[in-house]
Protein backbone atom coordinates (compact mmCIF):
# COMPACT_ATOMS: atom_id res chain seq x y z
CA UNK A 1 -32.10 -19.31 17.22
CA UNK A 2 -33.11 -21.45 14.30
CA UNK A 3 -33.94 -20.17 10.87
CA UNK A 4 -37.33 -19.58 11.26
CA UNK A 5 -37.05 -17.10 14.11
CA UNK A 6 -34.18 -15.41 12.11
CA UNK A 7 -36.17 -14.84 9.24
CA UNK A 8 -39.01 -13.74 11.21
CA UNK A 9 -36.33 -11.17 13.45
CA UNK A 10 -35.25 -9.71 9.70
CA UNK A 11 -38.99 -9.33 8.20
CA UNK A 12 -39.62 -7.41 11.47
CA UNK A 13 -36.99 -4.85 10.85
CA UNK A 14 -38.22 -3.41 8.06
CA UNK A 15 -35.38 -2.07 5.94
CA UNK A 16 -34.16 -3.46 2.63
CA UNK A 17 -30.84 -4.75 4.06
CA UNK A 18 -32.77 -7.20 6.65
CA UNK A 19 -34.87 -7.63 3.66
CA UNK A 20 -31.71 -8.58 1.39
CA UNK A 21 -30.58 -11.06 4.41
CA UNK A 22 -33.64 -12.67 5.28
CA UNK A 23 -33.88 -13.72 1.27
CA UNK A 24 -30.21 -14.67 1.48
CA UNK A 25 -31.26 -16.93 4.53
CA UNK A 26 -34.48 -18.58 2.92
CA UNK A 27 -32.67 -19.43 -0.11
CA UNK A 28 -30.38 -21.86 1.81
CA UNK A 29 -28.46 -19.72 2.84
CA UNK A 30 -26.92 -20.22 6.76
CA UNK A 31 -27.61 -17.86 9.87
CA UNK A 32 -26.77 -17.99 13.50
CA UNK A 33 -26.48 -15.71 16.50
CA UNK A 34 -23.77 -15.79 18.60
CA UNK A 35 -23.59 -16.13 22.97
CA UNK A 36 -22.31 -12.96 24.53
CA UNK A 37 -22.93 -9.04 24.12
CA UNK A 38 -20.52 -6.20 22.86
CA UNK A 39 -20.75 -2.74 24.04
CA UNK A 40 -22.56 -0.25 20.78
CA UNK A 41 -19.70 2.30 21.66
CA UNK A 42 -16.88 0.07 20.43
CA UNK A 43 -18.93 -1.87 18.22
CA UNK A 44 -19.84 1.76 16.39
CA UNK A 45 -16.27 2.49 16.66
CA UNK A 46 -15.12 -0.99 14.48
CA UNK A 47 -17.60 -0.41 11.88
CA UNK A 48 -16.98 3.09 11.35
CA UNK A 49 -13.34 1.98 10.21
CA UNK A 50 -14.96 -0.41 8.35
CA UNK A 51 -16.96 1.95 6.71
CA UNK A 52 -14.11 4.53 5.70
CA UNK A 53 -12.49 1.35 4.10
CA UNK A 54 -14.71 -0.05 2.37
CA UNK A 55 -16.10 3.64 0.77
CA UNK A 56 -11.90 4.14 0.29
CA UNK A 57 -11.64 0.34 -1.91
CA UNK A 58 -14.87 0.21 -3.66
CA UNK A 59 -16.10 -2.89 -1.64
CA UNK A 60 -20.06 -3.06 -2.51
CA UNK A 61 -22.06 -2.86 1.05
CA UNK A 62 -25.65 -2.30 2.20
CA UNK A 63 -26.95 -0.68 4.86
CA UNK A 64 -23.57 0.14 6.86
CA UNK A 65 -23.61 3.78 7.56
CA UNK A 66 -27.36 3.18 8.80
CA UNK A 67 -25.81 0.65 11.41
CA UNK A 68 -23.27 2.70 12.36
CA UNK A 69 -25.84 5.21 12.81
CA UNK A 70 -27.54 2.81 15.01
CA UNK A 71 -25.18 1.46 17.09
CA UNK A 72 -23.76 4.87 17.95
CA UNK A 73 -27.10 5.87 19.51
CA UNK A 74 -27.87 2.95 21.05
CA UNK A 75 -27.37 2.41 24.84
CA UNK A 76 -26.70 -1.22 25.60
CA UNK A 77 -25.01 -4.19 25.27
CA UNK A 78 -25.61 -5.84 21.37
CA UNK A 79 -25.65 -9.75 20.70
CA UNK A 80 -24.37 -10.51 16.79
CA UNK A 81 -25.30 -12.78 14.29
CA UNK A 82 -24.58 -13.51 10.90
CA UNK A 83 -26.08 -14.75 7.31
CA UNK A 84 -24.46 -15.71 4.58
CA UNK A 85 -26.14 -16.16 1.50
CA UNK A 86 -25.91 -19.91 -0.04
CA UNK A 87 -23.12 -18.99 -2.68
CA UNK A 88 -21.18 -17.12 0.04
CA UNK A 89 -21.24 -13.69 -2.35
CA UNK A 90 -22.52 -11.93 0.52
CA UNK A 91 -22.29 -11.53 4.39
CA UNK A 92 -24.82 -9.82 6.48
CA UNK A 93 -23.62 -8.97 10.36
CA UNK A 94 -26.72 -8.59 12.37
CA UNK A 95 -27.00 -6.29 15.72
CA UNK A 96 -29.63 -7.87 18.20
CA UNK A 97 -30.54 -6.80 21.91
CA UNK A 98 -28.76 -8.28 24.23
CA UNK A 99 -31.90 -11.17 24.32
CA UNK A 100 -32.12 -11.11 20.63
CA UNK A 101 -35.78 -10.12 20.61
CA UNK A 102 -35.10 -7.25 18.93
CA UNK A 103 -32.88 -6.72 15.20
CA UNK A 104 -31.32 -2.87 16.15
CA UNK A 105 -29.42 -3.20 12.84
CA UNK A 106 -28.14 -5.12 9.33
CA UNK A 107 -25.24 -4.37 6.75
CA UNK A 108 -23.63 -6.47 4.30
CA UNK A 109 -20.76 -6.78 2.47
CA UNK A 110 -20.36 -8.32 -0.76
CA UNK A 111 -17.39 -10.49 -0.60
CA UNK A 112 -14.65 -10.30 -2.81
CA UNK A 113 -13.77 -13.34 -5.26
């Protein structure tokens, strides 16, 4: 998927974290969506730790109790992708349908350092 499509995928989403991302991605920062799918169950399951980890350490996110939200009602298999923002300060994980037509859901993490 090249840049254009993945900016177009996060302005059709509609929330401020694909919002935050797709800025991240126009302003040189790097994206890309990755072969193979994940089942939502375990995928919910990760980022739920995640989520009790980050809220436990004080890491800044966006938008990752909505994607766990998400992925926990959704039914099948999820593609991810990624964008990092050009001075690497933040990550965005991206949850597509298993074609990547669709954007089911976007958090970020601010990255330590």
């Amino acid at each position: 998927m090249n840049p254009t499509q993945l900016a177009a995928l996060l302005e059709s989403h509609g929330t401020e974290t694909a919002a935050r991302a797709r800025a991240a991605l126009l302003d040189g920062g790097t994206g890309v969506v990755w072969d193979g799918a994940a089942a939502p169950e375990q995928l919910a399951r990760i980022y739920r730790r995640r989520l009790r980890r980050t809220r436990r350490t004080g890491q800044e996110t966006a938008g990752l109790e909505d994607a766990v939200d998400r992925l926990a009602a959704h039914r099948l298999p999820v593609r991810l992708g990624q964008v990092t923002s050009a001075d690497g300060a933040w990550t965005y994980l991206l949850f597509l349908s298993q074609d990547a037509r669709t954007l089911l859901a976007c958090t970020g993490v601010r990255r330590r350092g």
